[in-house]
Protein backbone atom coordinates (compact mmCIF):
# COMPACT_ATOMS: atom_id res chain seq x y z
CA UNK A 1 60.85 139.62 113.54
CA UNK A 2 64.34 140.28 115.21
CA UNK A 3 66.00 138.17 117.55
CA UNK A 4 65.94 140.40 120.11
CA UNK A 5 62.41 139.48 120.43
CA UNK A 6 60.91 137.68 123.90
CA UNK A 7 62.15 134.46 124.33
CA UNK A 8 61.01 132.18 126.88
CA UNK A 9 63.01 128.44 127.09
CA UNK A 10 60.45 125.51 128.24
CA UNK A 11 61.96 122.40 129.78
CA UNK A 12 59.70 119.28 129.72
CA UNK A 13 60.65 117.44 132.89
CA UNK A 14 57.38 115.45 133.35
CA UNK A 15 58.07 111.83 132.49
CA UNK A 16 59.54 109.49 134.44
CA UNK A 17 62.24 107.84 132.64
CA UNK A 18 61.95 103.97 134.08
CA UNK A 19 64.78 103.29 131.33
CA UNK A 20 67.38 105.16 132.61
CA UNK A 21 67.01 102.65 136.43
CA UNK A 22 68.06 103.97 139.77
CA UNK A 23 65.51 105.48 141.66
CA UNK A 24 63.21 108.16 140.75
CA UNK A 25 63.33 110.30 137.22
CA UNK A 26 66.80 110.60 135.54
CA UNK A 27 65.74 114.47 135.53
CA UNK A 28 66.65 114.50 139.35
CA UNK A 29 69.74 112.17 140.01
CA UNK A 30 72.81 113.43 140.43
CA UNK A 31 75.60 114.01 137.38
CA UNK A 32 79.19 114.72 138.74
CA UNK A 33 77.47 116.19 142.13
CA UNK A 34 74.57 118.04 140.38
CA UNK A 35 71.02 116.88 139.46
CA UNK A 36 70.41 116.57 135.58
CA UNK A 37 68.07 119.13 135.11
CA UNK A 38 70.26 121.77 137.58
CA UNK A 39 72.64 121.18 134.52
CA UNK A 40 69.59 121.87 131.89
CA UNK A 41 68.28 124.89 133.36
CA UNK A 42 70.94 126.57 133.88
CA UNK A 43 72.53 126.29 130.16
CA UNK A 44 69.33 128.13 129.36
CA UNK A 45 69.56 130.33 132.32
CA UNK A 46 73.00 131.63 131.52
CA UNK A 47 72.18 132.08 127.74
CA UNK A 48 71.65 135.96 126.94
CA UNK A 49 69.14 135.25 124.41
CA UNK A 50 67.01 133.71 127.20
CA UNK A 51 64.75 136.30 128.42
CA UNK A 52 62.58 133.25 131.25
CA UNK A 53 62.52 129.39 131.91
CA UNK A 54 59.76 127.70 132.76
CA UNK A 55 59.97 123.82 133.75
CA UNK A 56 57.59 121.58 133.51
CA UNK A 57 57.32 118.82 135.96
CA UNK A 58 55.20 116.17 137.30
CA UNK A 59 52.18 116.68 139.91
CA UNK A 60 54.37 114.31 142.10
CA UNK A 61 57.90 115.84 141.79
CA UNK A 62 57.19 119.70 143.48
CA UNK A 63 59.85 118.34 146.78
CA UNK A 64 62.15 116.95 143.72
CA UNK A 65 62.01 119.92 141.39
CA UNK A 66 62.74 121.97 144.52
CA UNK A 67 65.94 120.23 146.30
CA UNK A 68 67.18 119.98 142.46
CA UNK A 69 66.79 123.11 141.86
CA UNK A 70 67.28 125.02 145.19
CA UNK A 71 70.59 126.67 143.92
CA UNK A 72 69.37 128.55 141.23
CA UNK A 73 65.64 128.98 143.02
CA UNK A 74 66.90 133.17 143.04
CA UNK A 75 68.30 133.68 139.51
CA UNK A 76 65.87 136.16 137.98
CA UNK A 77 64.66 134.16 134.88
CA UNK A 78 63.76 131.22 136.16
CA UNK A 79 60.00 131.10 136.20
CA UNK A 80 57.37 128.83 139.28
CA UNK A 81 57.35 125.30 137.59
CA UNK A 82 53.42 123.70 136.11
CA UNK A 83 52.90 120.34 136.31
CA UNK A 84 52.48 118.49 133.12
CA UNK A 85 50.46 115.55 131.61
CA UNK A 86 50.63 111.93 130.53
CA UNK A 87 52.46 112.14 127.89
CA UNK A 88 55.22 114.65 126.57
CA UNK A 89 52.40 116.59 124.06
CA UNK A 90 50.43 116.69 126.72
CA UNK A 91 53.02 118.38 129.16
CA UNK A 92 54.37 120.57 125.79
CA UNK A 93 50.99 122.02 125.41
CA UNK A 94 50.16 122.86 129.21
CA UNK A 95 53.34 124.25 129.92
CA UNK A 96 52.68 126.49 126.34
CA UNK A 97 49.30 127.08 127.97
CA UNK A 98 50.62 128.51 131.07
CA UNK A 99 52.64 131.04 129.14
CA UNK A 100 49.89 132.30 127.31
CA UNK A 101 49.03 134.74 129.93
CA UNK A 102 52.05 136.96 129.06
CA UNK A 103 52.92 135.69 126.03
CA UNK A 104 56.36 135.36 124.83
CA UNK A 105 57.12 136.11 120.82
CA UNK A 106 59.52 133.28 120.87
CA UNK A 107 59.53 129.83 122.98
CA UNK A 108 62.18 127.00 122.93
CA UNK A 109 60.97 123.47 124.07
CA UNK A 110 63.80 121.27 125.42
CA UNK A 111 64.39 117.68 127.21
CA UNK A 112 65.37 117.76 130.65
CA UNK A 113 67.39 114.94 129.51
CA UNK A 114 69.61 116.79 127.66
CA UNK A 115 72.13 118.29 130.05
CA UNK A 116 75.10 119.66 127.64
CA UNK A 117 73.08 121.62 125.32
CA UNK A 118 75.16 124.57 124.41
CA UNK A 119 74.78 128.15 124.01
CA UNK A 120 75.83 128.07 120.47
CA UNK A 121 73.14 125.41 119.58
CA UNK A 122 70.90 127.77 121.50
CA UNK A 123 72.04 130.95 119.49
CA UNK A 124 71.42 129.07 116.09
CA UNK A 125 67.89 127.86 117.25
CA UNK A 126 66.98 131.70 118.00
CA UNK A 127 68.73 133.48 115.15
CA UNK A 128 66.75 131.10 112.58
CA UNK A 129 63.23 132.16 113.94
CA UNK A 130 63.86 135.77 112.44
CA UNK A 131 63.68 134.14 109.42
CA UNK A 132 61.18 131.02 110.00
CA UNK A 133 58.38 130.17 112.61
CA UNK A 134 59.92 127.03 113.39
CA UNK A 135 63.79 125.55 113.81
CA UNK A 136 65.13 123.11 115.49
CA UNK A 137 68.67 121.62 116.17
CA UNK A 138 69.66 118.60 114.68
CA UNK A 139 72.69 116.67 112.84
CA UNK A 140 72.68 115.20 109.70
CA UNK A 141 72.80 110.97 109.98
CA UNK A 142 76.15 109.43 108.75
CA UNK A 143 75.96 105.69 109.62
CA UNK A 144 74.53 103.36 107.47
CA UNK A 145 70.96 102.80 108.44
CA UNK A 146 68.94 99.06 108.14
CA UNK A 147 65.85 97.99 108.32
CA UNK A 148 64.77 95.14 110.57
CA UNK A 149 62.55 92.31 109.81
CA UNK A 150 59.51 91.26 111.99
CA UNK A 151 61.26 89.50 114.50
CA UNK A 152 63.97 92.42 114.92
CA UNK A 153 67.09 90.02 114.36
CA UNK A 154 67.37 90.25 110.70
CA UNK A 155 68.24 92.69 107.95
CA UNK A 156 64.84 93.65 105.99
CA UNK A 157 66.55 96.24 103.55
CA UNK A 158 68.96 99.40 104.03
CA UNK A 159 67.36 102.90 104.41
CA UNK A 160 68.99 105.72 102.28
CA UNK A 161 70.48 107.97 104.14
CA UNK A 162 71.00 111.18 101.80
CA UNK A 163 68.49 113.96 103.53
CA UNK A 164 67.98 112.65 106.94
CA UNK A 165 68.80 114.11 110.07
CA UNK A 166 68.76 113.61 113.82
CA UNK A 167 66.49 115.85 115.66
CA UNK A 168 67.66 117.24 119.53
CA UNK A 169 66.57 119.85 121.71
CA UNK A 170 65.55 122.75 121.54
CA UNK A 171 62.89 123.03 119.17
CA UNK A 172 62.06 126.56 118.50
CA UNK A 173 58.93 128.67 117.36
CA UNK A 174 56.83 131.92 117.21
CA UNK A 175 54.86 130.90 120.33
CA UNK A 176 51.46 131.55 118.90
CA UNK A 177 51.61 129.14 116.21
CA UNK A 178 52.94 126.19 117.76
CA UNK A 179 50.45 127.41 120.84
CA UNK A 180 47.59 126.59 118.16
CA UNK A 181 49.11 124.01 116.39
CA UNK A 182 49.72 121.78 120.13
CA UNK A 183 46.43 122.88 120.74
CA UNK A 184 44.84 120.97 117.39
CA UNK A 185 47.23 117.84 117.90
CA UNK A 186 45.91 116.96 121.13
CA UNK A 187 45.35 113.61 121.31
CA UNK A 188 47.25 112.87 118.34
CA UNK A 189 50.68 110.96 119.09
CA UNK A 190 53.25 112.72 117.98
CA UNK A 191 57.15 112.12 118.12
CA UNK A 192 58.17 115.56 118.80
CA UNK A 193 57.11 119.32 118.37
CA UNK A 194 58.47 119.58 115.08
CA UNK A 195 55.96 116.83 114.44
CA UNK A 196 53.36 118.85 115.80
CA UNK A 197 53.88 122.12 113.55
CA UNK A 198 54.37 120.48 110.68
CA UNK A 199 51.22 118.84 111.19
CA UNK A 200 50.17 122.42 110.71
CA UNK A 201 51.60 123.15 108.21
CA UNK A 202 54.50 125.19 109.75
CA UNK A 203 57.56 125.49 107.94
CA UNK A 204 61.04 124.40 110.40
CA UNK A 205 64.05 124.57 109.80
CA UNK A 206 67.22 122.78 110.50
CA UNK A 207 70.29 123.97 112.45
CA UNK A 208 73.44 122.78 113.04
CA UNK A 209 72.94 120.30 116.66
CA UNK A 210 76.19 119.43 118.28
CA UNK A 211 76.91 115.78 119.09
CA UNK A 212 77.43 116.19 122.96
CA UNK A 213 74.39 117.19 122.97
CA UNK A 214 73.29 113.64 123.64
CA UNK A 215 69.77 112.59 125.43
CA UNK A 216 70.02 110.69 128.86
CA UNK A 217 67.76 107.54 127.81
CA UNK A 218 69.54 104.19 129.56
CA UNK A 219 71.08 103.73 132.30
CA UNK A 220 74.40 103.40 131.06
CA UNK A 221 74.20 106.68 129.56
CA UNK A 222 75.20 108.31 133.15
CA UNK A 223 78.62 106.70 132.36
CA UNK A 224 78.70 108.26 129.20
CA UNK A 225 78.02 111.63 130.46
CA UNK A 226 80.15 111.00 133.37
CA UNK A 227 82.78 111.12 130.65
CA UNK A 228 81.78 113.78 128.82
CA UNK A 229 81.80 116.37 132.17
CA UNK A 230 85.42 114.87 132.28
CA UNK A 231 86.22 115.69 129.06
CA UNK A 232 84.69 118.97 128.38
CA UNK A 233 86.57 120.25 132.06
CA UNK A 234 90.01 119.58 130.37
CA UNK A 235 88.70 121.86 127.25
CA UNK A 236 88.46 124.95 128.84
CA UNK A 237 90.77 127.33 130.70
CA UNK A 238 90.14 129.55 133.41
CA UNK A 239 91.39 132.91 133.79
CA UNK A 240 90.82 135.54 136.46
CA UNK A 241 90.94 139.95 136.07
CA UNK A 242 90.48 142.31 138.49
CA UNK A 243 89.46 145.67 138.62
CA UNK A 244 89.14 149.26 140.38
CA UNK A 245 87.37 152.33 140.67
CA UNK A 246 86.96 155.75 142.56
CA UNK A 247 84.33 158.03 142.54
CA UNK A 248 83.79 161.26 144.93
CA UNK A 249 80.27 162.46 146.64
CA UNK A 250 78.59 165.31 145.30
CA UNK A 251 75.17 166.86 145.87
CA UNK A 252 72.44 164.55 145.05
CA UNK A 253 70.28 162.44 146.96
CA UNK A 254 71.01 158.63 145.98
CA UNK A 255 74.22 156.56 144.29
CA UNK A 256 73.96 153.82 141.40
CA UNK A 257 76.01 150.95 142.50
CA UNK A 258 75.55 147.27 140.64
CA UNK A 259 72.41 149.14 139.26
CA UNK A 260 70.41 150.16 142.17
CA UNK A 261 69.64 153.30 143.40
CA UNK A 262 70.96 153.94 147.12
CA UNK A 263 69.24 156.61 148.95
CA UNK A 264 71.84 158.89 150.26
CA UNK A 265 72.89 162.35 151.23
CA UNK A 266 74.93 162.44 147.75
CA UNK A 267 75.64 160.54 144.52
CA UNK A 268 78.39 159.85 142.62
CA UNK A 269 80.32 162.31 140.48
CA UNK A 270 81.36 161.13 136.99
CA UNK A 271 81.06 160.88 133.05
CA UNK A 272 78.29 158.47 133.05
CA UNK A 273 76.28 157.05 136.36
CA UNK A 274 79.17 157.01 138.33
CA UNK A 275 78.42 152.99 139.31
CA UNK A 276 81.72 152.46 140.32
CA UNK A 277 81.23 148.85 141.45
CA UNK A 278 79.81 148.12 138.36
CA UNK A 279 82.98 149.60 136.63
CA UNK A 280 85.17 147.48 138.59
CA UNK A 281 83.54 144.62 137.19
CA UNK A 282 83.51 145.34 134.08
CA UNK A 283 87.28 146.22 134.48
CA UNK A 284 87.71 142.62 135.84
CA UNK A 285 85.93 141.21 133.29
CA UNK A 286 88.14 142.85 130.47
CA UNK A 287 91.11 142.21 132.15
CA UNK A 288 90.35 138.33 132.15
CA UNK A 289 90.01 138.41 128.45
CA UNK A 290 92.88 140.59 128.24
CA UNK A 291 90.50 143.64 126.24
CA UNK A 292 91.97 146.41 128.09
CA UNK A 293 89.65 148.83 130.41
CA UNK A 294 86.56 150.40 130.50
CA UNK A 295 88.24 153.81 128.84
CA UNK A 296 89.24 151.73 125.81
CA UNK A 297 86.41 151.15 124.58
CA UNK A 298 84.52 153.55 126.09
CA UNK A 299 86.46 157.08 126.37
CA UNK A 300 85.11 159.62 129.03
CA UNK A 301 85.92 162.15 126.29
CA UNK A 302 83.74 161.23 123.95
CA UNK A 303 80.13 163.12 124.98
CA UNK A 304 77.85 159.97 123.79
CA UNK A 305 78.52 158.68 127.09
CA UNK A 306 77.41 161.49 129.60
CA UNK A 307 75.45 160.09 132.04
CA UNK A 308 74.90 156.44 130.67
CA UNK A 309 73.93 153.70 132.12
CA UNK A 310 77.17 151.37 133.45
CA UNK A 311 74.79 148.44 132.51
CA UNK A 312 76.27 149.60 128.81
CA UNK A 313 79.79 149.07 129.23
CA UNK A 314 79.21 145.39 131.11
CA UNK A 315 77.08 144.37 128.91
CA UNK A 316 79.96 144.91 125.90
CA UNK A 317 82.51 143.47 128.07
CA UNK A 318 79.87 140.39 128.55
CA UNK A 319 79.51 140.02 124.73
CA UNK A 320 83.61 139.98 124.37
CA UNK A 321 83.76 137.12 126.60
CA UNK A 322 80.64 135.15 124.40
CA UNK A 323 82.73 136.14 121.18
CA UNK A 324 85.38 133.99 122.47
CA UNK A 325 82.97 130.88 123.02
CA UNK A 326 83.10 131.99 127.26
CA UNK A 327 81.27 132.56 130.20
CA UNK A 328 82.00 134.40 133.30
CA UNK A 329 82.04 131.60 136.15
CA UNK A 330 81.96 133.83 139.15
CA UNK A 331 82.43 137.27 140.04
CA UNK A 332 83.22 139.12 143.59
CA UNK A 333 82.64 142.72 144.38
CA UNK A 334 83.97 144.82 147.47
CA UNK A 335 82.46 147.87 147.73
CA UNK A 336 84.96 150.52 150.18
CA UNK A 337 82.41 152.86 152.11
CA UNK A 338 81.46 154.19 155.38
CA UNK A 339 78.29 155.25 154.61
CA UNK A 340 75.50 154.14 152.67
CA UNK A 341 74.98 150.98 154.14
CA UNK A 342 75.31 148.23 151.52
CA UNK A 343 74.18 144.73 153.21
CA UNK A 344 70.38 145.81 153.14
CA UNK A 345 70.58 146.11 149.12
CA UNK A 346 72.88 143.48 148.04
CA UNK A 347 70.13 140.68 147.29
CA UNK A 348 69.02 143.50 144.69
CA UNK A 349 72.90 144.06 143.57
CA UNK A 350 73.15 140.17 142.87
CA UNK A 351 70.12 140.29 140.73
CA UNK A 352 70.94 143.11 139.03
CA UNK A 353 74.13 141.85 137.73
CA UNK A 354 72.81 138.27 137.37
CA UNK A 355 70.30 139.97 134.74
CA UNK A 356 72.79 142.30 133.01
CA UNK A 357 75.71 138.94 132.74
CA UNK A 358 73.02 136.42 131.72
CA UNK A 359 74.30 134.02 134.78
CA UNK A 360 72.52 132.76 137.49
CA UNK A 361 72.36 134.99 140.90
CA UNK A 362 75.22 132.23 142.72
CA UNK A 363 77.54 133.35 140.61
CA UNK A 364 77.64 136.84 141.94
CA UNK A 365 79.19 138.02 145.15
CA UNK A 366 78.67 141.90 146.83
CA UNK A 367 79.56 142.68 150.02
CA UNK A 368 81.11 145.98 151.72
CA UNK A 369 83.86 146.95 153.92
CA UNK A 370 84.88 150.62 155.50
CA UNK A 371 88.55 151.67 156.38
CA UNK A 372 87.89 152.84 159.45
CA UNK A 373 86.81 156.08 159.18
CA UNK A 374 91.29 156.90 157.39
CA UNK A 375 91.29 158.19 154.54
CA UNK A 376 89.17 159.83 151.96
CA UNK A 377 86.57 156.96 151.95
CA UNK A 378 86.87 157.18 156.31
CA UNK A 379 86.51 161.02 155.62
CA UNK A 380 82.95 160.10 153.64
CA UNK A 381 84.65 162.42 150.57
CA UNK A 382 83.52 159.32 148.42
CA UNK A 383 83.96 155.32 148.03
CA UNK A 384 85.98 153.32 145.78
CA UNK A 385 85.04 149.29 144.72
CA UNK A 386 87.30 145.73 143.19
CA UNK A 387 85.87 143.59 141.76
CA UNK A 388 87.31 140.09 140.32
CA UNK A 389 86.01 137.83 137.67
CA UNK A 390 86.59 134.56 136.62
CA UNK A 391 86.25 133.63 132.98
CA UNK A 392 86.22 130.39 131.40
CA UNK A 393 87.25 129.91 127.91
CA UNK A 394 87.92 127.18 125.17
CA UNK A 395 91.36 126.29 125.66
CA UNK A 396 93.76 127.04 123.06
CA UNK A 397 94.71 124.52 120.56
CA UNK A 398 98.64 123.35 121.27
């Protein structure tokens, strides 16, 4: 088992959450502008590891699910939602279920309620199924813990604390087995899925969790997390790069720009696939990291790279920026041409980058522009792209 393996992210957005007041689910209210499980998905959504998401919702919610999620309705991993059932097992194992079709190797089962999961936690969750068939995040308990008598006013006894642990979202396994082991604990009540494969004898594991990685249960929890968005927006730092690139025509009968094949009278001349838009980006995104160009790390001496796919060098340029505990925020590409016509492909440029980044289709802008028929891009001799990206990064300790 590698972690390269399938992995498909399941968000349980079923229940109803009467604790959390206001009107309707907590799932679907709005957090700093944006409804909870927007926030969810998209961690997952923007995680490279994350091959689909699939959300699981209630039979009443479809109009919910849908103005919640209408932003993000185009991002290419984001799977049609199934409705769940009464309880959380039950909407666990139908959402599992609905998967089995085209089964995924790997599946990660997460609260809706927990907006701030990060891609680290993530990372750990996957990287310890190459080694285990289940693993889940969690953090080891510090307070003091007491038991409570009968009437739940008074001390009964305190509970040692050495070995336990608080268990968060996600939960991961090797989809099969907790597939089969959901499927035997129906209606059995459960507390979570770890619950439910060790039932089965699975052996999980536990990663490090990460304590913002709090559950929305009570109302006054939206406070809470009203402060945390605060907080975690004066952690980071944005920066921005920009980038470049020229190819000319020569015979051929299509060009590779952001990924797609153009028809045309031509393609592009070059050491690799000639995607110059797709070099500009990448160009923007190393200069936002400060990691140099495209020829650093990828020389147009060196023969290995004759005729490669540009999806190479942005996907190296993505994993500099993850190093560094980032993610690209938004890019913007200009591609310089009279002729081909761009606009009729761009909905297939945004989703082409959107799959090679790992980020959701709105944060990816194409468009096109001609000079007028001056110059050697007006003379159709070629076409040249920029690109800018904007990166955001753990700020810097002072």
């Amino acid at each position: 088992m590698t972690v390269s393996a399938r992995t498909i992210a399941l968000i349980v957005a079923a229940g109803r959450g009467v604790r959390a007041g206001g009107r309707g689910p907590k799932q679907y209210r709005p957090l700093a502008g944006r409804a909870v499980l927007a926030r969810t998905a998209e961690a997952f959504l923007d995680h490279a590891g994350i091959d689909g998401v699939r959300v699981v919702i209630h039979r009443d919610d479809d109009d919910l699910y849908e103005a919640a999620l209408a932003p993000l309705r185009k991002h290419p991993k984001l799977m049609p939602p199934v409705h769940g059932g009464v309880e959380r097992q039950d909407s666990v194992r139908l959402g599992l279920q609905s998967l089995a079709g085209a089964p995924p190797t790997l599946v990660l089962i997460h609260d809706a309620a927990r907006p701030f999961v990060d891609a680290g936690t993530i990372g750990r969750v996957i990287e310890a199924l190459a080694r285990t068939p289940g693993a889940i995040a969690a953090l080891p308990v510090h307070d003091t813990l007491k038991r409570a008598a009968g009437d739940g006013r008074r001390i009964d006894g305190t509970v040692e604390r050495s070995g336990l642990w608080r268990a968060q979202t996600p939960q991961g396994f090797h989809f099969e087995a907790i597939l089969k082991a959901h499927e035997a604990a129906a209606g059995r009540a459960l507390t979570d899925d770890a619950a439910v494969a060790e039932a089965a004898g699975l052996d999980v594991a536990l990663v490090p969790g990460a304590p913002d990685n709090m559950k929305i249960t009570q109302a006054e929890d939206f406070g809470m997390a009203e402060i945390l968005l605060t907080r975690r927006r004066s952690m980071f730092e944005f920066r921005t790069g920009q980038g470049f690139d020229v190819h000319q025509f020569e015979p051929g009968d299509a060009v590779i720009l952001c990924g797609v094949a153009i028809p045309h009278a031509g393609k592009l001349k070059g050491h690799s696939d000639a995607d110059a838009a797709m070099h500009a980006l990448t160009d923007a995104v190393l200069g936002a990291i400060s990691e140099g160009d495209i020829g650093d790390h990828f020389p147009p001496t060196d023969p290995k790279w004759r005729g490669a796919p540009s999806r190479i060098f942005l996907e190296k340029a993505m994993a500099l920026v993850r190093d560094r505990g980032g993610d690209v925020v938004h890019c913007d590409i200009t591609i310089i041409c009279e002729a081909p016509k761009i606009k009729p492909h761009r909905t297939a440029m945004r989703a082409a980058l959107a799959e090679i980044m790992g980020v959701s289709v709105e944060r990816v802008s194409v468009k096109a522009t001609t000079t007028e028929e001056l110059g050697f891009t007006g003379r159709r001799e070629g076409l040249a792209a920029m690109a800018t990206a904007t990166v955001r990064l753990p700020a810097p300790a002072e």
